[in-house]
N, C-alpha and C. Protein backbone atom coordinates (compact mmCIF):
# COMPACT_ATOMS: atom_id res chain seq x y z
N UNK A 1 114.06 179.44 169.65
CA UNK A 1 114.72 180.43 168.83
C UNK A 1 114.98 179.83 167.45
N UNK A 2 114.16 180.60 166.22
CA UNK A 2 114.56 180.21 165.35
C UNK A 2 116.06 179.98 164.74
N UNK A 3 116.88 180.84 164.92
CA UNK A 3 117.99 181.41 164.42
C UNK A 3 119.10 179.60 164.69
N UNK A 4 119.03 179.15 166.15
CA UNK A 4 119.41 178.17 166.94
C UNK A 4 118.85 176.94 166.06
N UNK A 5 117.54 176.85 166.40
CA UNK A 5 117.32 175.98 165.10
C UNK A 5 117.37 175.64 164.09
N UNK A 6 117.63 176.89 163.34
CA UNK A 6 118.54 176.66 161.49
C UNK A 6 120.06 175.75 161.51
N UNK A 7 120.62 176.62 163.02
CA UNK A 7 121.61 176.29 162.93
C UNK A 7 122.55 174.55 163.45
N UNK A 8 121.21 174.30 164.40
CA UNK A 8 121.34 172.64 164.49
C UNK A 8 120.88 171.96 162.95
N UNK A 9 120.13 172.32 162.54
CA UNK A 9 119.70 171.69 161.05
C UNK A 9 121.15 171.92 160.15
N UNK A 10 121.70 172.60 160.02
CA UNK A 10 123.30 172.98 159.55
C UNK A 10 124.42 172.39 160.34
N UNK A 11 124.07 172.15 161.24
CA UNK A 11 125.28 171.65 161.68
C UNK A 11 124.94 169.85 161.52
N UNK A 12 123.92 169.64 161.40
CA UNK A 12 123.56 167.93 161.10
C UNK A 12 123.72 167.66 159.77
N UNK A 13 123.66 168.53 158.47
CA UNK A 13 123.90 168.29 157.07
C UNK A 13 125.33 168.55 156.89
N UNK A 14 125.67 169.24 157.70
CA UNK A 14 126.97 169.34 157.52
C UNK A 14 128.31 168.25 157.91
N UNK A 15 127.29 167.61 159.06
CA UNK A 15 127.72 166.44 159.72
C UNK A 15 127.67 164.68 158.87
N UNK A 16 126.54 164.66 157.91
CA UNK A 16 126.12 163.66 156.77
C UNK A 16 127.30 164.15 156.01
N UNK A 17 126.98 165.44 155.55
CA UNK A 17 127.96 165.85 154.06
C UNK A 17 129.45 164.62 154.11
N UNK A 18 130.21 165.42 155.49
CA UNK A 18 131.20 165.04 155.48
C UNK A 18 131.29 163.61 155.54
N UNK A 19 130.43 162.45 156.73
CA UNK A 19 130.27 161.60 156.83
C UNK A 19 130.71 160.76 155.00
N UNK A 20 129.97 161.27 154.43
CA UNK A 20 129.39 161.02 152.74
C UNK A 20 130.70 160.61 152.17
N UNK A 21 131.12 162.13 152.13
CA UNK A 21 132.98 162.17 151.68
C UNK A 21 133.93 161.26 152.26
N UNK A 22 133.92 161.41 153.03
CA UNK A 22 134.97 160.09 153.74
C UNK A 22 134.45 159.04 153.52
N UNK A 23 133.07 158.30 153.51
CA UNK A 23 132.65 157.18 153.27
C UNK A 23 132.70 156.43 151.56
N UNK A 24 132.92 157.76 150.86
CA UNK A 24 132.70 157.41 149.20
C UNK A 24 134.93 157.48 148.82
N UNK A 25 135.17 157.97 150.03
CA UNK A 25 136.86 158.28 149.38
C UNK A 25 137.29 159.12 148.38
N UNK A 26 135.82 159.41 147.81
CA UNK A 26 136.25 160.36 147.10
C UNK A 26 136.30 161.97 147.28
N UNK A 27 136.18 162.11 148.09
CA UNK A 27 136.37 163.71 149.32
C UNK A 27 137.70 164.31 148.91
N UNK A 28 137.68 165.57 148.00
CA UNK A 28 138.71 166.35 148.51
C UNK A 28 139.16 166.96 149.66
N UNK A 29 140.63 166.79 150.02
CA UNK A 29 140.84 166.97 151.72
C UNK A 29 140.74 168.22 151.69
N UNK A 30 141.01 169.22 151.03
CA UNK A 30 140.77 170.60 150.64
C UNK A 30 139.46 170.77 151.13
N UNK A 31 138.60 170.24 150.87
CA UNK A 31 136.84 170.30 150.96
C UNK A 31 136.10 169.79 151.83
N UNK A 32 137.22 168.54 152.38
CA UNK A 32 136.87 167.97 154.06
C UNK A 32 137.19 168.86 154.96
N UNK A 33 138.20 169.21 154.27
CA UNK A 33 138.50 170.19 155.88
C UNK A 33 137.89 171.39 156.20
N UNK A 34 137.49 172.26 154.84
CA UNK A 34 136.59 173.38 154.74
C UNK A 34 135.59 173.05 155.53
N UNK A 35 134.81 172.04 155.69
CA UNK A 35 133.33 171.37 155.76
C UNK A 35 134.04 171.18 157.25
N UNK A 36 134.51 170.93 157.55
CA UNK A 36 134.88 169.99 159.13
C UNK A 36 135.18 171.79 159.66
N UNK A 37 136.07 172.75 159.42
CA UNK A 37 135.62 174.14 159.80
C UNK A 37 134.60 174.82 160.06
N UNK A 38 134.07 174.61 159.01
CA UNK A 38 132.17 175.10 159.22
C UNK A 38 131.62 174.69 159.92
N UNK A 39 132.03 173.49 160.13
CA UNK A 39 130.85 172.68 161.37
C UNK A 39 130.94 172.86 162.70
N UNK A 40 132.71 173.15 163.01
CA UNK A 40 132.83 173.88 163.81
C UNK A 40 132.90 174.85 164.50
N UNK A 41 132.84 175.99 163.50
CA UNK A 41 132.17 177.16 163.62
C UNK A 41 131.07 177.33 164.18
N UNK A 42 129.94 176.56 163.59
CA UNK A 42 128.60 175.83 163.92
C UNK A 42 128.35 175.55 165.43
N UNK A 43 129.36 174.81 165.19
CA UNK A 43 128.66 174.42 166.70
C UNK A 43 129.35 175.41 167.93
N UNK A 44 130.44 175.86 167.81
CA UNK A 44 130.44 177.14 168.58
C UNK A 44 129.39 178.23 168.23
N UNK A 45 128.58 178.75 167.68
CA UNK A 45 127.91 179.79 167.19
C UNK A 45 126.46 179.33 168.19
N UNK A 46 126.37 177.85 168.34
CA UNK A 46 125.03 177.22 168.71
C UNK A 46 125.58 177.19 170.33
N UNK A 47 126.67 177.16 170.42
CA UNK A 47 126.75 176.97 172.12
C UNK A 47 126.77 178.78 172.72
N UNK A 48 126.98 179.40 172.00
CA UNK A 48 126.95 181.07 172.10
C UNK A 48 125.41 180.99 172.56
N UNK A 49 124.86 180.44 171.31
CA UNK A 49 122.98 181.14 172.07
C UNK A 49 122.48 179.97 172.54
N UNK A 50 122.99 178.63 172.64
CA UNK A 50 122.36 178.00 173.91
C UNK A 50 122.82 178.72 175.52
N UNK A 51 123.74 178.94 175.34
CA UNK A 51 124.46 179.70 176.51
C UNK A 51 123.60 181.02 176.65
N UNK A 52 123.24 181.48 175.81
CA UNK A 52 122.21 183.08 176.40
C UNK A 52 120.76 182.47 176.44
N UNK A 53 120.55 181.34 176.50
CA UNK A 53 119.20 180.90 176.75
C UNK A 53 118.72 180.51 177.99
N UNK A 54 120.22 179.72 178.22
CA UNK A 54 120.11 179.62 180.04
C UNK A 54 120.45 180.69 181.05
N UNK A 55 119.44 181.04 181.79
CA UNK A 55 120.19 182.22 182.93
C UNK A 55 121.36 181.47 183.77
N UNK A 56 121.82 182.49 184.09
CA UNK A 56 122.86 181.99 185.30
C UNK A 56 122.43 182.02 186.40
N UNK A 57 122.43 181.13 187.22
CA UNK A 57 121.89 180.45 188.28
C UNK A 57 123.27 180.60 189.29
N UNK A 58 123.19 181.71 190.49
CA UNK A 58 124.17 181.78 191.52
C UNK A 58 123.74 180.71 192.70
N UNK A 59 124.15 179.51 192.67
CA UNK A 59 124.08 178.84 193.68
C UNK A 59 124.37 179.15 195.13
């Protein structure tokens, strides 16, 4: 699924970005934290359609 795949590619730049900021100190926390939101947004949005990718399996 494309859509899934944009969104791991976004959630890994988003994951450097911040890395970046905290590593240079010069990161507004205003702008870390925005960025640290998004990512988590992200990765809930990616567990939504990994989750409709797998059937459910009644054991």
């Amino acid at each position: 699924m494309r859509r899934l795949e944009l969104l791991r590619i976004e959630h890994r730049d988003l994951d450097m970005a911040i890395g970046a900021l905290v590593h240079s100190g010069t990161g507004d926390q205003l702008q870390l934290a925005r960025l640290k939101k998004r990512k988590l947004r992200l990765r809930d949005e990616i567990a939504v359609l990994e989750d409709a990718l797998i059937p459910d399996i009644i054991a």
